[in-house]
N, C-alpha and C. Protein backbone atom coordinates (compact mmCIF):
# COMPACT_ATOMS: atom_id res chain seq x y z
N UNK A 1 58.70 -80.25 141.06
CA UNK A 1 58.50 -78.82 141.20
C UNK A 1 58.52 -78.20 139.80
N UNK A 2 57.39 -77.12 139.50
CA UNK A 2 57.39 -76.60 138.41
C UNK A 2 57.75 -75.29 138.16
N UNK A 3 58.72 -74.50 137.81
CA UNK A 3 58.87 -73.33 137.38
C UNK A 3 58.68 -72.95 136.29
N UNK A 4 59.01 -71.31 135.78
CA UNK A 4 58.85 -70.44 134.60
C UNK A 4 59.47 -69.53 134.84
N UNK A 5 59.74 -69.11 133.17
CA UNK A 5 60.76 -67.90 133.76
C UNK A 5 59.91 -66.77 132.85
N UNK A 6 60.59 -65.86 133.82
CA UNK A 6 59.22 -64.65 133.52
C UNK A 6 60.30 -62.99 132.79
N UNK A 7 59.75 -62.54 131.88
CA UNK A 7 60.27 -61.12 131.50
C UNK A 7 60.33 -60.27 132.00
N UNK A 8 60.59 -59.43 132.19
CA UNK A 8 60.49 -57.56 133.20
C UNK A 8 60.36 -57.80 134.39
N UNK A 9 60.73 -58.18 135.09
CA UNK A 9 60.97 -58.66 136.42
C UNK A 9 62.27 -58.27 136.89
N UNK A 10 62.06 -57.20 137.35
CA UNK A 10 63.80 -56.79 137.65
C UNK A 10 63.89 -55.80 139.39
N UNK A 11 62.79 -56.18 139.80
CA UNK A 11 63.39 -55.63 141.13
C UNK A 11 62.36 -56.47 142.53
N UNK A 12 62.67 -56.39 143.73
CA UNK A 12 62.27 -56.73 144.74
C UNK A 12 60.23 -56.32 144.79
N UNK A 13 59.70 -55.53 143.98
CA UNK A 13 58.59 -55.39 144.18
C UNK A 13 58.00 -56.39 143.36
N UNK A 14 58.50 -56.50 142.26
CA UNK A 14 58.24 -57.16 140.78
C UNK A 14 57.97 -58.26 141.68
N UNK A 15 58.90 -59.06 142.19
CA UNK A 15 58.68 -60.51 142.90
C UNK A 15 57.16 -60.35 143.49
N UNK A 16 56.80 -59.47 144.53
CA UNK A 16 56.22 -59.21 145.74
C UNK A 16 54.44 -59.00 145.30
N UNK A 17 54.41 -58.17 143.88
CA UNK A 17 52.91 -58.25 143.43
C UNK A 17 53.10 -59.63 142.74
N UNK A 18 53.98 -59.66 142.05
CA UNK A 18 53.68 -61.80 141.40
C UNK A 18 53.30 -62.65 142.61
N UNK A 19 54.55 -62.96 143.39
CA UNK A 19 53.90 -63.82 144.27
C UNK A 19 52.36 -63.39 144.85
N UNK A 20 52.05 -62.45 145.20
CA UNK A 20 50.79 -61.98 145.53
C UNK A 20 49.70 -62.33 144.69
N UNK A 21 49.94 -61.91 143.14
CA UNK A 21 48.69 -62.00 142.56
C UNK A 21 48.72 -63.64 142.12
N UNK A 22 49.88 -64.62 142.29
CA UNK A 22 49.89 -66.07 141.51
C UNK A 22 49.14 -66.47 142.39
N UNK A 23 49.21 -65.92 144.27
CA UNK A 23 48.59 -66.50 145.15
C UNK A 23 47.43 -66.53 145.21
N UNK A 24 46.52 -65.23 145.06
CA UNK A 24 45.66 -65.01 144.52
C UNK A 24 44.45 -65.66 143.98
N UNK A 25 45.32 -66.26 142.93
CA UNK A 25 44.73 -67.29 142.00
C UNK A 25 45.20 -68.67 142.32
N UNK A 26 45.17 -69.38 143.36
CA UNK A 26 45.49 -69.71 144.34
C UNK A 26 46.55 -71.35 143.97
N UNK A 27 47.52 -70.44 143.44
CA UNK A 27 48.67 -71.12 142.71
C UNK A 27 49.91 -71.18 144.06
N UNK A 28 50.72 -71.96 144.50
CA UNK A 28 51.36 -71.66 145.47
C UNK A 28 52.85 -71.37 145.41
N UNK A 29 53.05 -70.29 145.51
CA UNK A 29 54.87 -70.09 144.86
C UNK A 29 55.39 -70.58 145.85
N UNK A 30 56.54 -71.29 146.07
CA UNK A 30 57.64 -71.97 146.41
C UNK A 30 58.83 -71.04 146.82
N UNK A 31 59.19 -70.43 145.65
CA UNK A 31 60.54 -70.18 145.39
C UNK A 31 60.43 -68.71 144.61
N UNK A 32 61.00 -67.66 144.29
CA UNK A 32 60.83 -66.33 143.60
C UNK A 32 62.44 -65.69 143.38
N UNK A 33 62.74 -65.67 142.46
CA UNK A 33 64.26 -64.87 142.34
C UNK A 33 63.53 -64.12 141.28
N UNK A 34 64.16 -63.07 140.84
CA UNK A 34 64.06 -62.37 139.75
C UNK A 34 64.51 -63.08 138.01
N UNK A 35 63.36 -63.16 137.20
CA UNK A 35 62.92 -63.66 136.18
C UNK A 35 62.36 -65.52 136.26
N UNK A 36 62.72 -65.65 137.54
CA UNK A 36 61.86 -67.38 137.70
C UNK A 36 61.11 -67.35 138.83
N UNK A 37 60.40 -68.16 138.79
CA UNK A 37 59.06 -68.53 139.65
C UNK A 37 59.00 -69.96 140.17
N UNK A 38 59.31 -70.41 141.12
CA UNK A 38 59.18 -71.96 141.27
C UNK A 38 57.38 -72.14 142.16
N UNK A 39 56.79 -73.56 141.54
CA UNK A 39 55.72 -73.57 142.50
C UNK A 39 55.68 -74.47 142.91
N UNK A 40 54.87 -75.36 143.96
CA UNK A 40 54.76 -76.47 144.66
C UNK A 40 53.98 -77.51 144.11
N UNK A 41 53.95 -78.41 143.90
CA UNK A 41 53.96 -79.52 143.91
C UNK A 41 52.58 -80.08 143.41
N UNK A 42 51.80 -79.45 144.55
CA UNK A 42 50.22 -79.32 144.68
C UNK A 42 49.52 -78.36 144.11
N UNK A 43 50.26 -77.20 143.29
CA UNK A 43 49.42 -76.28 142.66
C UNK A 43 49.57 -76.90 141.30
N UNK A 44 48.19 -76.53 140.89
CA UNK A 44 47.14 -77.03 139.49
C UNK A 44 47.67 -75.99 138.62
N UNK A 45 49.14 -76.70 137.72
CA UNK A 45 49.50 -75.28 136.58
C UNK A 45 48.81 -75.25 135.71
N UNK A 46 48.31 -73.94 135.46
CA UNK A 46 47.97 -74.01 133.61
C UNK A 46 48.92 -72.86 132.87
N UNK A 47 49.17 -73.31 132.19
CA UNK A 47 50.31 -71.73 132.14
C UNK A 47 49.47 -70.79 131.28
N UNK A 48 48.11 -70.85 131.08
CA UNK A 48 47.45 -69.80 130.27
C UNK A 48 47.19 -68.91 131.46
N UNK A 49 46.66 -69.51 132.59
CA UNK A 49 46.21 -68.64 133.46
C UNK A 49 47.43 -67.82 134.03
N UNK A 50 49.27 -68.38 133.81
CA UNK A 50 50.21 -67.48 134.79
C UNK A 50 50.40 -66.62 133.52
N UNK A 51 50.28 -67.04 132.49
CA UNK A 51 50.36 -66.34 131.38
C UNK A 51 49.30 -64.70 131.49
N UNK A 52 48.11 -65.18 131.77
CA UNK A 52 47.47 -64.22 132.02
C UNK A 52 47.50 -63.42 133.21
N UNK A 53 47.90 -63.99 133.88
CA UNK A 53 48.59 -63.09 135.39
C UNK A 53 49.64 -62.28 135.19
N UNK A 54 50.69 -62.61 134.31
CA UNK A 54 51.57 -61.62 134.36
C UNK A 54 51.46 -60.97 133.32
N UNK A 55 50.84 -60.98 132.58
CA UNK A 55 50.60 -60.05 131.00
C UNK A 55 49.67 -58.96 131.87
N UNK A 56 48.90 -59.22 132.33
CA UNK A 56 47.99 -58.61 133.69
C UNK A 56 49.06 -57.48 134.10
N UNK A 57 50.16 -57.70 134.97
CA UNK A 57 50.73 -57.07 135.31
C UNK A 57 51.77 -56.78 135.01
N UNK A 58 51.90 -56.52 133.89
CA UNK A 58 53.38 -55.98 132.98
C UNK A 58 54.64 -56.84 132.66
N UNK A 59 54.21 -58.46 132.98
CA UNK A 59 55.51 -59.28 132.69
C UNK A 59 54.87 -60.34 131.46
N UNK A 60 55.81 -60.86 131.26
CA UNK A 60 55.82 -61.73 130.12
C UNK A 60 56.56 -62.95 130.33
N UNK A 61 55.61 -63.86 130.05
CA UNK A 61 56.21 -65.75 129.93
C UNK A 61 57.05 -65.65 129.00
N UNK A 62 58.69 -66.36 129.42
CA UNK A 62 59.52 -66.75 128.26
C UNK A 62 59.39 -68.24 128.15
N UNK A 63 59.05 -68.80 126.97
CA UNK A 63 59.12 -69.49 126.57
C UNK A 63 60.48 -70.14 125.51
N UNK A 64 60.88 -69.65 124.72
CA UNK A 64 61.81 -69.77 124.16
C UNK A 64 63.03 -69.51 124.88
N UNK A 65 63.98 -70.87 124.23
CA UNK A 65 65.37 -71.25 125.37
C UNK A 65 66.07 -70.00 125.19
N UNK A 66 66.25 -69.65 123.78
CA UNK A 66 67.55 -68.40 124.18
C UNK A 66 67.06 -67.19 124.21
N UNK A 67 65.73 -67.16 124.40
CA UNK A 67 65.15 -65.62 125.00
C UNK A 67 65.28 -66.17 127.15
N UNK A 68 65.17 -67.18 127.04
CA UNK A 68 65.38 -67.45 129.05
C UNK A 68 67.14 -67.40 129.03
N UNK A 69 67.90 -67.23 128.20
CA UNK A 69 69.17 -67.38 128.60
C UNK A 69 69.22 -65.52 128.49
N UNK A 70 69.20 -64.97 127.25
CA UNK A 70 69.23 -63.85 127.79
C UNK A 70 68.29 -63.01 128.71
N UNK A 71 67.51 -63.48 129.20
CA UNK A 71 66.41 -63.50 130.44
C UNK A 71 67.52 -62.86 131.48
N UNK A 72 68.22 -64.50 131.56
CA UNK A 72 69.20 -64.85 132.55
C UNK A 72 70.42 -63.97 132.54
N UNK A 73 70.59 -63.62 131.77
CA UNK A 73 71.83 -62.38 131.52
C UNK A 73 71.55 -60.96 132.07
N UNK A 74 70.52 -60.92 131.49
CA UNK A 74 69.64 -59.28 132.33
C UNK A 74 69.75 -59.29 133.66
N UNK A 75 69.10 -61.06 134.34
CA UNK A 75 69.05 -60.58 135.85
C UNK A 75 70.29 -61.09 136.11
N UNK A 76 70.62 -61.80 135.66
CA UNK A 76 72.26 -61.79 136.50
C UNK A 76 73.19 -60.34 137.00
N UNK A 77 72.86 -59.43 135.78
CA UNK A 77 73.59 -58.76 135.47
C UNK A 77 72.95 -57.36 137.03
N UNK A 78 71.38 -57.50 136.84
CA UNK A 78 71.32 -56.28 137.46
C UNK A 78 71.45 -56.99 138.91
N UNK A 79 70.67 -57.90 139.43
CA UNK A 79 71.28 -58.80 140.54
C UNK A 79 72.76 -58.22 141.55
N UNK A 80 73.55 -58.18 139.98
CA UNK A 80 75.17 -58.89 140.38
C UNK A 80 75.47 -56.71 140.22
N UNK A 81 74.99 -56.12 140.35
CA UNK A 81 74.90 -54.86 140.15
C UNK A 81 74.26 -54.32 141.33
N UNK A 82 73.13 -55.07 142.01
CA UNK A 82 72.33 -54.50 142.92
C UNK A 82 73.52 -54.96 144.08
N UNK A 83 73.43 -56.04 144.36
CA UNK A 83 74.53 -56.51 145.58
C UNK A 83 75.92 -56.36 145.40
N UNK A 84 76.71 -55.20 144.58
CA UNK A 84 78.03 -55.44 144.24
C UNK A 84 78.53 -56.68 144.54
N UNK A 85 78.00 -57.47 143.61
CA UNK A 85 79.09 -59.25 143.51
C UNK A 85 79.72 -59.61 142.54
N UNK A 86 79.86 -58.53 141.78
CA UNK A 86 80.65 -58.68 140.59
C UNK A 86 82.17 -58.36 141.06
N UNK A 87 82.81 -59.30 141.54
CA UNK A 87 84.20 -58.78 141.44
C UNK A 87 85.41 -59.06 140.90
N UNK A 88 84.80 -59.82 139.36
CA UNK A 88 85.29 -60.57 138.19
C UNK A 88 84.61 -59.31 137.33
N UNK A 89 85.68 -59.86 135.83
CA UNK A 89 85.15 -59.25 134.77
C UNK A 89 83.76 -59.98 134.23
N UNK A 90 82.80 -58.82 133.18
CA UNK A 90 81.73 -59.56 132.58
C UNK A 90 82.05 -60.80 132.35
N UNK A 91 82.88 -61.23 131.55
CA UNK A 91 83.05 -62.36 130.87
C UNK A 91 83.26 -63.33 131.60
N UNK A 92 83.54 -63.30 132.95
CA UNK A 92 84.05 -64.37 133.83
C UNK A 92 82.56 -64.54 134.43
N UNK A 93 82.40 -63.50 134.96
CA UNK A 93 81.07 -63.17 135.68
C UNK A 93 79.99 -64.24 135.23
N UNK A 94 79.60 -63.91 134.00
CA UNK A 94 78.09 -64.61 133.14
C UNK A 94 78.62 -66.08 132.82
N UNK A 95 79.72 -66.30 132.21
CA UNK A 95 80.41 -67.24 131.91
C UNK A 95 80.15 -68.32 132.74
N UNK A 96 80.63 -68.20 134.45
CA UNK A 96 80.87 -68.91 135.81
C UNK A 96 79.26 -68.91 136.27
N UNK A 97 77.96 -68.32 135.61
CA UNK A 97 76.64 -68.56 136.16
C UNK A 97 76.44 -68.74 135.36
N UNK A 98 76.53 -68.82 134.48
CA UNK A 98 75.49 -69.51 132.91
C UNK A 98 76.10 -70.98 132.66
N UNK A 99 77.29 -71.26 132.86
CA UNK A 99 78.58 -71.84 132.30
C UNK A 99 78.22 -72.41 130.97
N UNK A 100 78.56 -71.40 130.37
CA UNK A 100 78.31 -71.19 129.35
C UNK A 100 79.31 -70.62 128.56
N UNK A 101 79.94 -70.49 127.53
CA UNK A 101 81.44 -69.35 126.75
C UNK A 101 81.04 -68.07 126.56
N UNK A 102 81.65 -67.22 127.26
CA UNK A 102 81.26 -66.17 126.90
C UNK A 102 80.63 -65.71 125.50
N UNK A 103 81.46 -66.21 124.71
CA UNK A 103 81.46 -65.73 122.94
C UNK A 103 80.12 -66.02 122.76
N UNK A 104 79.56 -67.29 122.93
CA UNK A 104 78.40 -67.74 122.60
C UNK A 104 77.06 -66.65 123.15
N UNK A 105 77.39 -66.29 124.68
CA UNK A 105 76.25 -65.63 125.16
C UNK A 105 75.94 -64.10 124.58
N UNK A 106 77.55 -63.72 124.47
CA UNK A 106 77.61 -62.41 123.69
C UNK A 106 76.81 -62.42 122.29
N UNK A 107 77.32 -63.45 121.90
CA UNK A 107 77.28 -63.21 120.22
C UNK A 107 75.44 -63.26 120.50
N UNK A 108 74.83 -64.30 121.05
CA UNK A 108 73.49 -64.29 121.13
C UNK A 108 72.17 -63.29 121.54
N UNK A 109 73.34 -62.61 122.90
CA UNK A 109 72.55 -61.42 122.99
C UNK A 109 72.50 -60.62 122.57
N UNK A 110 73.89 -60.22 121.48
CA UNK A 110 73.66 -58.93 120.64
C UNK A 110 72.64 -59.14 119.51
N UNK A 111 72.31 -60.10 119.12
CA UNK A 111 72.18 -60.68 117.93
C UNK A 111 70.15 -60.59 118.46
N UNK A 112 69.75 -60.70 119.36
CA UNK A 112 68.36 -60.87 120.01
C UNK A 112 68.51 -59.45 120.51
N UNK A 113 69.26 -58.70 120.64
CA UNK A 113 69.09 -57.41 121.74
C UNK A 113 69.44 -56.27 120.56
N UNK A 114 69.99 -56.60 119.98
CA UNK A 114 70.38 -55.35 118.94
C UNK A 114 71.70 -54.28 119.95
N UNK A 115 72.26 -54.78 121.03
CA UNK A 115 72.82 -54.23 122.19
C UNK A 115 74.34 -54.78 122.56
N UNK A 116 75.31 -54.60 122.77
CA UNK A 116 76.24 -55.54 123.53
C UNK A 116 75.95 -55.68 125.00
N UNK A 117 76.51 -56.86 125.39
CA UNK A 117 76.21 -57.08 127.17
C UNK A 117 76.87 -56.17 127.52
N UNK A 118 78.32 -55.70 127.22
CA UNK A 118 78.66 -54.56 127.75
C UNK A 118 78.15 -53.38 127.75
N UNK A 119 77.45 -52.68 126.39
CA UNK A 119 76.81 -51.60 126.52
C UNK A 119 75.09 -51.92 127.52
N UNK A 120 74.79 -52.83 127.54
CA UNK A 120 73.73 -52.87 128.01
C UNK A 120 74.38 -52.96 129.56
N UNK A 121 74.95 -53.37 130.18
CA UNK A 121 75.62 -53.27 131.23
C UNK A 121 75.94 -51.83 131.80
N UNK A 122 76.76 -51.09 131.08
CA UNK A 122 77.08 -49.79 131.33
C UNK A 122 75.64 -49.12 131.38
N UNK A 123 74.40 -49.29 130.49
CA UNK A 123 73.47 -48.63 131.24
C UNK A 123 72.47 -48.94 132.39
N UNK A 124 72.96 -50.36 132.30
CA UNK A 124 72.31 -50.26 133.98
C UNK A 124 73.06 -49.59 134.82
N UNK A 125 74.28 -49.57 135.00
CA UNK A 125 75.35 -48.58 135.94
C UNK A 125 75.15 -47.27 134.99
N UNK A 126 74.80 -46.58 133.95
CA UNK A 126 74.49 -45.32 134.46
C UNK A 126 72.79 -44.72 135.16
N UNK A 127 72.22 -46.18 135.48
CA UNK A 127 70.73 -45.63 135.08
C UNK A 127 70.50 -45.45 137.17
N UNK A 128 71.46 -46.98 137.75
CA UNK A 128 72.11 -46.92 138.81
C UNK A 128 72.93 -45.63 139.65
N UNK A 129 73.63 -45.11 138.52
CA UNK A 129 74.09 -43.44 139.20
C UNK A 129 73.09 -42.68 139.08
N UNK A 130 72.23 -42.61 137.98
CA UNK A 130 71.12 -41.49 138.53
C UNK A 130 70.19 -41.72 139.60
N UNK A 131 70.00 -43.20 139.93
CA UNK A 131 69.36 -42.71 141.31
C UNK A 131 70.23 -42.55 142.29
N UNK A 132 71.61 -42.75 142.48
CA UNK A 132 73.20 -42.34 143.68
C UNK A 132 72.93 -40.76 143.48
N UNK A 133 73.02 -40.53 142.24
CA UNK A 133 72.80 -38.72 142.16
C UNK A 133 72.02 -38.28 142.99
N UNK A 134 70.64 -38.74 142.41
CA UNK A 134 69.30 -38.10 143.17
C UNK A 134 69.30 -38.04 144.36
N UNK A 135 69.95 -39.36 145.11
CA UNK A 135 69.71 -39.50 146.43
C UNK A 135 70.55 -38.26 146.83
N UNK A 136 71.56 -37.99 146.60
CA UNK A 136 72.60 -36.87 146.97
C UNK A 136 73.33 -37.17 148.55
N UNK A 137 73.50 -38.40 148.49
CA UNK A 137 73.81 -38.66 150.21
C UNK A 137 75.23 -39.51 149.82
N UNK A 138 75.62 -39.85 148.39
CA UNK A 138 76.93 -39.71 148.25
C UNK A 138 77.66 -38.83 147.24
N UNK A 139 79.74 -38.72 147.15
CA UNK A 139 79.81 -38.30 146.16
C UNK A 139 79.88 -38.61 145.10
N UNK A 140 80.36 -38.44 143.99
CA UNK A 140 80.75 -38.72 143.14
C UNK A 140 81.95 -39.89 143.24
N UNK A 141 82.48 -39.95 143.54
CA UNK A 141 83.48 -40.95 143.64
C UNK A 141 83.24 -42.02 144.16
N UNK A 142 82.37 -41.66 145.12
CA UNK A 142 81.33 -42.64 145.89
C UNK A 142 81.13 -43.79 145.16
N UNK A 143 79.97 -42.84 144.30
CA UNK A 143 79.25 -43.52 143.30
C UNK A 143 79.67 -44.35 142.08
N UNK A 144 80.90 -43.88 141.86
CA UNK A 144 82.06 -44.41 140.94
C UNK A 144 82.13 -46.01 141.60
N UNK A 145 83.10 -45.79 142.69
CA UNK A 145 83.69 -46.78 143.73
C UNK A 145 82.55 -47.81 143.75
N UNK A 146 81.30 -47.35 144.04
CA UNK A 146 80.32 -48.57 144.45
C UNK A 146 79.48 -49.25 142.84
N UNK A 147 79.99 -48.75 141.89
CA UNK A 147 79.56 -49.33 140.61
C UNK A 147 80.30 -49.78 139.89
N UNK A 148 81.66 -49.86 140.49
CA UNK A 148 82.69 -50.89 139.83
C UNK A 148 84.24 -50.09 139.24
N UNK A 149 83.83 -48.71 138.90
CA UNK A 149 84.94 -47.90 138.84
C UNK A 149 86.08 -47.68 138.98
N UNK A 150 86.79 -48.02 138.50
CA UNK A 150 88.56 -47.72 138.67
C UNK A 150 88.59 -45.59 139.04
N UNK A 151 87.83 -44.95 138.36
CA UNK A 151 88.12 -43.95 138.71
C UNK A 151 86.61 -43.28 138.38
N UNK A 152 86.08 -42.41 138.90
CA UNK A 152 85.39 -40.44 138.83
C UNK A 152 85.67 -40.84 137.48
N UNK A 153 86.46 -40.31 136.84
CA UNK A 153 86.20 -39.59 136.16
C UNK A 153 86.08 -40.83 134.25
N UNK A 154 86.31 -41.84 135.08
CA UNK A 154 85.88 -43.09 134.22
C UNK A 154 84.04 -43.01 133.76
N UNK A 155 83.50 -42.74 134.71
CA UNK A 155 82.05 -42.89 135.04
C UNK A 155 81.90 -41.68 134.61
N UNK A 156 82.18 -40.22 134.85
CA UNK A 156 81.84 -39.18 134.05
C UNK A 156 81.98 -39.26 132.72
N UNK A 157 82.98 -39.69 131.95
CA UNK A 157 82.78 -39.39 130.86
C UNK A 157 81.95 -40.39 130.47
N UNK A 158 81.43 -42.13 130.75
CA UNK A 158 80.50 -42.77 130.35
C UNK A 158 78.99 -42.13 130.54
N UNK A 159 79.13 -41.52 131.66
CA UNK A 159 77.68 -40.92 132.06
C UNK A 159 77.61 -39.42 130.83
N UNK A 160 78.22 -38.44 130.71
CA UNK A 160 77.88 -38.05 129.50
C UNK A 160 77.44 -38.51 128.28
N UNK A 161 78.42 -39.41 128.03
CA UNK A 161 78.02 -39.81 126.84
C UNK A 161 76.79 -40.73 126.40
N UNK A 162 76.45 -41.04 127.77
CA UNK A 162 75.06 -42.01 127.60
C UNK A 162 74.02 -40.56 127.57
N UNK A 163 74.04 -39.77 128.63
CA UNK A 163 73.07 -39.08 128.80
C UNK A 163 72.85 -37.85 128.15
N UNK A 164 74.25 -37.10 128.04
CA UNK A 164 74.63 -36.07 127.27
C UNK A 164 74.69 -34.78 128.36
N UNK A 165 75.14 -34.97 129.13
CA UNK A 165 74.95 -33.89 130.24
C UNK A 165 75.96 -34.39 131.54
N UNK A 166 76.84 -33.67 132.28
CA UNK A 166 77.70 -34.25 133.37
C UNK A 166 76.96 -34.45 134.56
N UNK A 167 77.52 -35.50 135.51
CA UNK A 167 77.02 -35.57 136.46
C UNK A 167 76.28 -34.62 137.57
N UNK A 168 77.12 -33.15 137.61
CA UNK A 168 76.83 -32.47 138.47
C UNK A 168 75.83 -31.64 137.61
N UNK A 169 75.62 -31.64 136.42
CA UNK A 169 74.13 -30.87 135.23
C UNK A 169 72.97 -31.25 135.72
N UNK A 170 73.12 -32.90 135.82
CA UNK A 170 71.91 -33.63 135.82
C UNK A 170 71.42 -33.77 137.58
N UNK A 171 72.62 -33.92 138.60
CA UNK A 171 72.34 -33.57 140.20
C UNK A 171 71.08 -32.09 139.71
N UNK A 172 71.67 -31.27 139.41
CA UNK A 172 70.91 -29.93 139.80
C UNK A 172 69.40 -29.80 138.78
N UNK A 173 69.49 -30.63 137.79
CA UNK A 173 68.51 -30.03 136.61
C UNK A 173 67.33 -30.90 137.35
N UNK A 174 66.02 -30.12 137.07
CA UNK A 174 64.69 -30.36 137.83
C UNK A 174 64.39 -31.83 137.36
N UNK A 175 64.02 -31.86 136.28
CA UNK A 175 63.95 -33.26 135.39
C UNK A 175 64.31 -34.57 135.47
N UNK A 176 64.70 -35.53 136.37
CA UNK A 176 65.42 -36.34 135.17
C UNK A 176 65.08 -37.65 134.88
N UNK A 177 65.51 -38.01 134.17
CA UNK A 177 64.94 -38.73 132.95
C UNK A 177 65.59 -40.31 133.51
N UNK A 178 65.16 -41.03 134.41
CA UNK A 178 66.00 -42.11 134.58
C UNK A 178 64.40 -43.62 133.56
N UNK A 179 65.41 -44.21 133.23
CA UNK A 179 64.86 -45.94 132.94
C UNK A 179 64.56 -46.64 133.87
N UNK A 180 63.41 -47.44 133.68
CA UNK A 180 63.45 -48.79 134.33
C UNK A 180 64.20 -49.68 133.40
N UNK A 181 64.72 -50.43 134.51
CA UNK A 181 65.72 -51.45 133.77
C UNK A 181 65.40 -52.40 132.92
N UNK A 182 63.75 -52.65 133.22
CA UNK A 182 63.62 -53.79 131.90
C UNK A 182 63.59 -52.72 130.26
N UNK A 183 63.78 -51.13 130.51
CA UNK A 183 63.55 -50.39 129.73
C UNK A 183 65.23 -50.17 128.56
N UNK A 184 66.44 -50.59 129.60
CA UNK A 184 67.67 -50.20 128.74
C UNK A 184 67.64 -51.12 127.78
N UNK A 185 67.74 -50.33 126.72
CA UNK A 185 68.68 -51.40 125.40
C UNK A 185 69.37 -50.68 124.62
């Protein structure tokens, strides 16, 4: 079985036009998690052509090992963010799926990301409260509670300071300004 691991790939649709368009081109996916692709057996790879399929549609072939490890860090991270399954610290978290030392993955991704995993972390959980905001169908504490929060008012002052505006500014202001996640750094 042949896989690849793929860039900007960070949510349930991302999978849904890939598998679609690899099929397309009548490549047969197997297997699909977010940033890998497994195919069968019997499909004829060329990787210029998946290459050109996903450059096509806004993703990118990783090729290089420690650009697929921090690949692997991104989706772990938003993954383990989307399904609250984080119920370890970062360091245990990436550590116990990479198995890998923390120090090493840190030091690598800051060093390729210009970012810490932690700060890059915290903005997927604030980029995560602005759509809890928008929806407006929880509260605040809510939203705290279901993103890992010890407290409200933990998450307010991170959410200012990322965004520059409090939670209840940005609920009411017409605008707002949220990321796609392959977009935080």
């Amino acid at each position: 079985m042949t896989s690849v691991k793929v860039k900007n790939m960070v949510c349930d649709r991302c999978k849904s036009v890939l598998k679609s368009e690899l099929e397309k081109n009548g490549l047969r996916v197997t297997h699909i998690e977010l940033g890998e692709i497994q195919f069968g057996e019997d499909s004829n790879i060329e990787i210029n052509k998946i290459r050109e399929i996903l450059v096509r549609n806004g993703f990118e072939l990783v090729v290089d090992h420690k650009e697929k490890i921090i690949n692997t860090i991104k989706n772990l991270l938003i993954i383990g963010l989307k399904n609250q399954t984080m119920n370890q610290n970062l360091s245990e978290y990436l550590g116990d799926k990479i198995n890998r030392d923390y120090s090493v993955l840190s030091k690598l991704f800051s060093a390729h990301e210009g970012i810490t995993i932690e700060k890059y972390f915290i903005g997927l959980k604030i980029e995560k409260a602005k759509e809890l905001i928008q929806m407006r169908d929880k509260t605040f504490s809510e939203i705290a509670y279901q993103l890992g929060y010890n407290s409200s008012s933990h998450l307010a002052k991170q959410f200012k300071t990322s965004t520059g505006m409090s939670m209840g500014a940005y609920q009411k202001a017409r605008e707002w300004n949220r990321k796609p996640y392959d977009k935080i750094v």
